[in-house]
Protein backbone atom coordinates (compact mmCIF):
# COMPACT_ATOMS: atom_id res chain seq x y z
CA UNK A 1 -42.73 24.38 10.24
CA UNK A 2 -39.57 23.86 8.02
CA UNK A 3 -39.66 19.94 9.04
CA UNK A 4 -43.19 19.58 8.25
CA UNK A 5 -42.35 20.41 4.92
CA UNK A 6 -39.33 18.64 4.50
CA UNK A 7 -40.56 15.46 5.19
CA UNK A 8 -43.07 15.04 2.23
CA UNK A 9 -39.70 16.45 -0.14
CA UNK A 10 -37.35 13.66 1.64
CA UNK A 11 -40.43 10.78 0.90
CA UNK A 12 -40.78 11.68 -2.42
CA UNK A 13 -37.04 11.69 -2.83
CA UNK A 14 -36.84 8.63 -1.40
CA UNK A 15 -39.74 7.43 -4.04
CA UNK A 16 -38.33 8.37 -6.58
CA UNK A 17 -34.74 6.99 -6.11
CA UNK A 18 -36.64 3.40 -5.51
CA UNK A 19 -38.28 3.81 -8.67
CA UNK A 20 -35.62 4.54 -10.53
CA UNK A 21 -33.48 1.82 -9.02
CA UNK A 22 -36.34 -0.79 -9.53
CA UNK A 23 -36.69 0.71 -13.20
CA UNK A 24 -33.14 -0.08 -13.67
CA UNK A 25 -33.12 -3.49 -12.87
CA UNK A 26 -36.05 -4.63 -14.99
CA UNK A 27 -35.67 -6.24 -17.93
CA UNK A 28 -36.12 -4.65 -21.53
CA UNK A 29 -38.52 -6.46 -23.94
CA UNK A 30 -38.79 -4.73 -27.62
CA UNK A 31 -42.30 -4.60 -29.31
CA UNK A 32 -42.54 -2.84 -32.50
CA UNK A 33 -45.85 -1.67 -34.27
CA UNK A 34 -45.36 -1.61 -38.31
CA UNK A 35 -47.87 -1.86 -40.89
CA UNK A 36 -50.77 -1.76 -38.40
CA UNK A 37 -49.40 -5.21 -36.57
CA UNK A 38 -46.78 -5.79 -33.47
CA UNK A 39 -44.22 -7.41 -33.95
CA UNK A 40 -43.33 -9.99 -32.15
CA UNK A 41 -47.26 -11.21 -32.30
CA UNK A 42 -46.56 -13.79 -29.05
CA UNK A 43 -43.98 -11.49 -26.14
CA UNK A 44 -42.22 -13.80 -24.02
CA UNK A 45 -41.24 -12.48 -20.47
CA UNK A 46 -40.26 -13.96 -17.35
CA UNK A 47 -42.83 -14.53 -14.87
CA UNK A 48 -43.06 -13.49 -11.14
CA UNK A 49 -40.57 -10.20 -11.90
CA UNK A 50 -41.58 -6.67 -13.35
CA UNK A 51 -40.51 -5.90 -16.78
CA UNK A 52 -39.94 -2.94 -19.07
CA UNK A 53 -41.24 -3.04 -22.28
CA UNK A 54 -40.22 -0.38 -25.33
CA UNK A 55 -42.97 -0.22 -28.06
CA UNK A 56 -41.83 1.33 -31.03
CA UNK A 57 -44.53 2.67 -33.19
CA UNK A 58 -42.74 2.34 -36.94
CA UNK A 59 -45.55 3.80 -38.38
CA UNK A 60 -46.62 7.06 -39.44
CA UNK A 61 -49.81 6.88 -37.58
CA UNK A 62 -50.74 6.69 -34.03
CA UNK A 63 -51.41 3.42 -32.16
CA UNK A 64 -52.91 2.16 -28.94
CA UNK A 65 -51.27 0.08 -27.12
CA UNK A 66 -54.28 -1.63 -24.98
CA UNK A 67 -54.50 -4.84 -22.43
CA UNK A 68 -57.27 -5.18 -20.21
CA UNK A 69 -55.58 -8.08 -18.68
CA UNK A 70 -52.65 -5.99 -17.73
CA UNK A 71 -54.53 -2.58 -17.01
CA UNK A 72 -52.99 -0.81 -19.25
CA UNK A 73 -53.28 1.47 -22.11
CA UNK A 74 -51.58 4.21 -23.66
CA UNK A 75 -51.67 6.22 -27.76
CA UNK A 76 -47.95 5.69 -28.75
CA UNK A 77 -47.69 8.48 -31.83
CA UNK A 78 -46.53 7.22 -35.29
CA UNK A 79 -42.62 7.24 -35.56
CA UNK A 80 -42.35 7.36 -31.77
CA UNK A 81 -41.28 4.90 -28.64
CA UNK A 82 -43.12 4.65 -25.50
CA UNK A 83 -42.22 2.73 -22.12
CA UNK A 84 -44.64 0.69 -19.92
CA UNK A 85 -43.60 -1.41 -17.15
CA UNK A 86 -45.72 -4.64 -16.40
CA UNK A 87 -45.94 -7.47 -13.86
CA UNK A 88 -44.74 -9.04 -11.56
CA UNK A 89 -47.09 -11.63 -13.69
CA UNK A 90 -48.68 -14.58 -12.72
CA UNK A 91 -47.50 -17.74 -15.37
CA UNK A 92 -50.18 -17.12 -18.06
CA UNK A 93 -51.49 -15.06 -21.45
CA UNK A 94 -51.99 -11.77 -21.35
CA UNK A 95 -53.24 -10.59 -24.76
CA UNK A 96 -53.55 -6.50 -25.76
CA UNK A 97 -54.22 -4.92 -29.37
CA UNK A 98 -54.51 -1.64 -31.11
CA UNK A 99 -57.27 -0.21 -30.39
CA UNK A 100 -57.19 2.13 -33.94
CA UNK A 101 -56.54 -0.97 -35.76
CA UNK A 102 -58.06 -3.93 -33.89
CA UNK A 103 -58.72 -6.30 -36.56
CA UNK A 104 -54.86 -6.81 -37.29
CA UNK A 105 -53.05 -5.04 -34.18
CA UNK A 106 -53.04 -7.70 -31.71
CA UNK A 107 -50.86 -9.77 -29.44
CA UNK A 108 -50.28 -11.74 -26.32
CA UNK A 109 -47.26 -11.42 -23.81
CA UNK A 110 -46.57 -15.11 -22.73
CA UNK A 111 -45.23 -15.04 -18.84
CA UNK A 112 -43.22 -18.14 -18.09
């Protein structure tokens, strides 16, 4: 009984100590939202090799940080950070926007 339930503890251990130690070796990449625009406008990140990116939401409102092309999306509060990690990515464009404030909120991460 006791090792039927320790082995679904140990795997998530285990999980969890890979993701972590894949976490840590990803690279950082810094987009900030301020005045209802990222900043930088064009992300350039290394292709073929997960990333981390830190988007800083400088503004007192909420934003959206959305990509369809990288399947994902998450509501980053005003004055707070959030953490995605994307890729491995193929060499290409992979544009995302705000979706509160789509008309000026938008940008591309450039994998090279």
């Amino acid at each position: 009984m006791r090792t039927r339930l320790l082995a679904p503890l140990v795997a998530l251990a285990l999980g969890t100590a890979l993701t972590g130690a894949l976490a840590a070796d990803a690279p950082e990449f810094n987009l900030a939202i301020q005045n209802h625009r990222f900043d930088p406008v064009e992300l350039k990140v290394p292709a073929g090799q997960r990333v981390k990116l830190v988007v800083h939401n400088q503004d007192p409102t909420p934003e959206e940080f959305e990509s369809h092309s990288l399947n994902r999306e998450k509501v980053i509060p005003g004055k707070t950070k959030a953490t995605l990690f994307i890729g491995p990515l193929k060499p290409g464009r992979y544009e995302f926007f705000g979706e509160y404030n789509e008309k000026t909120a938008r940008g591309a991460i450039v994998a090279e």
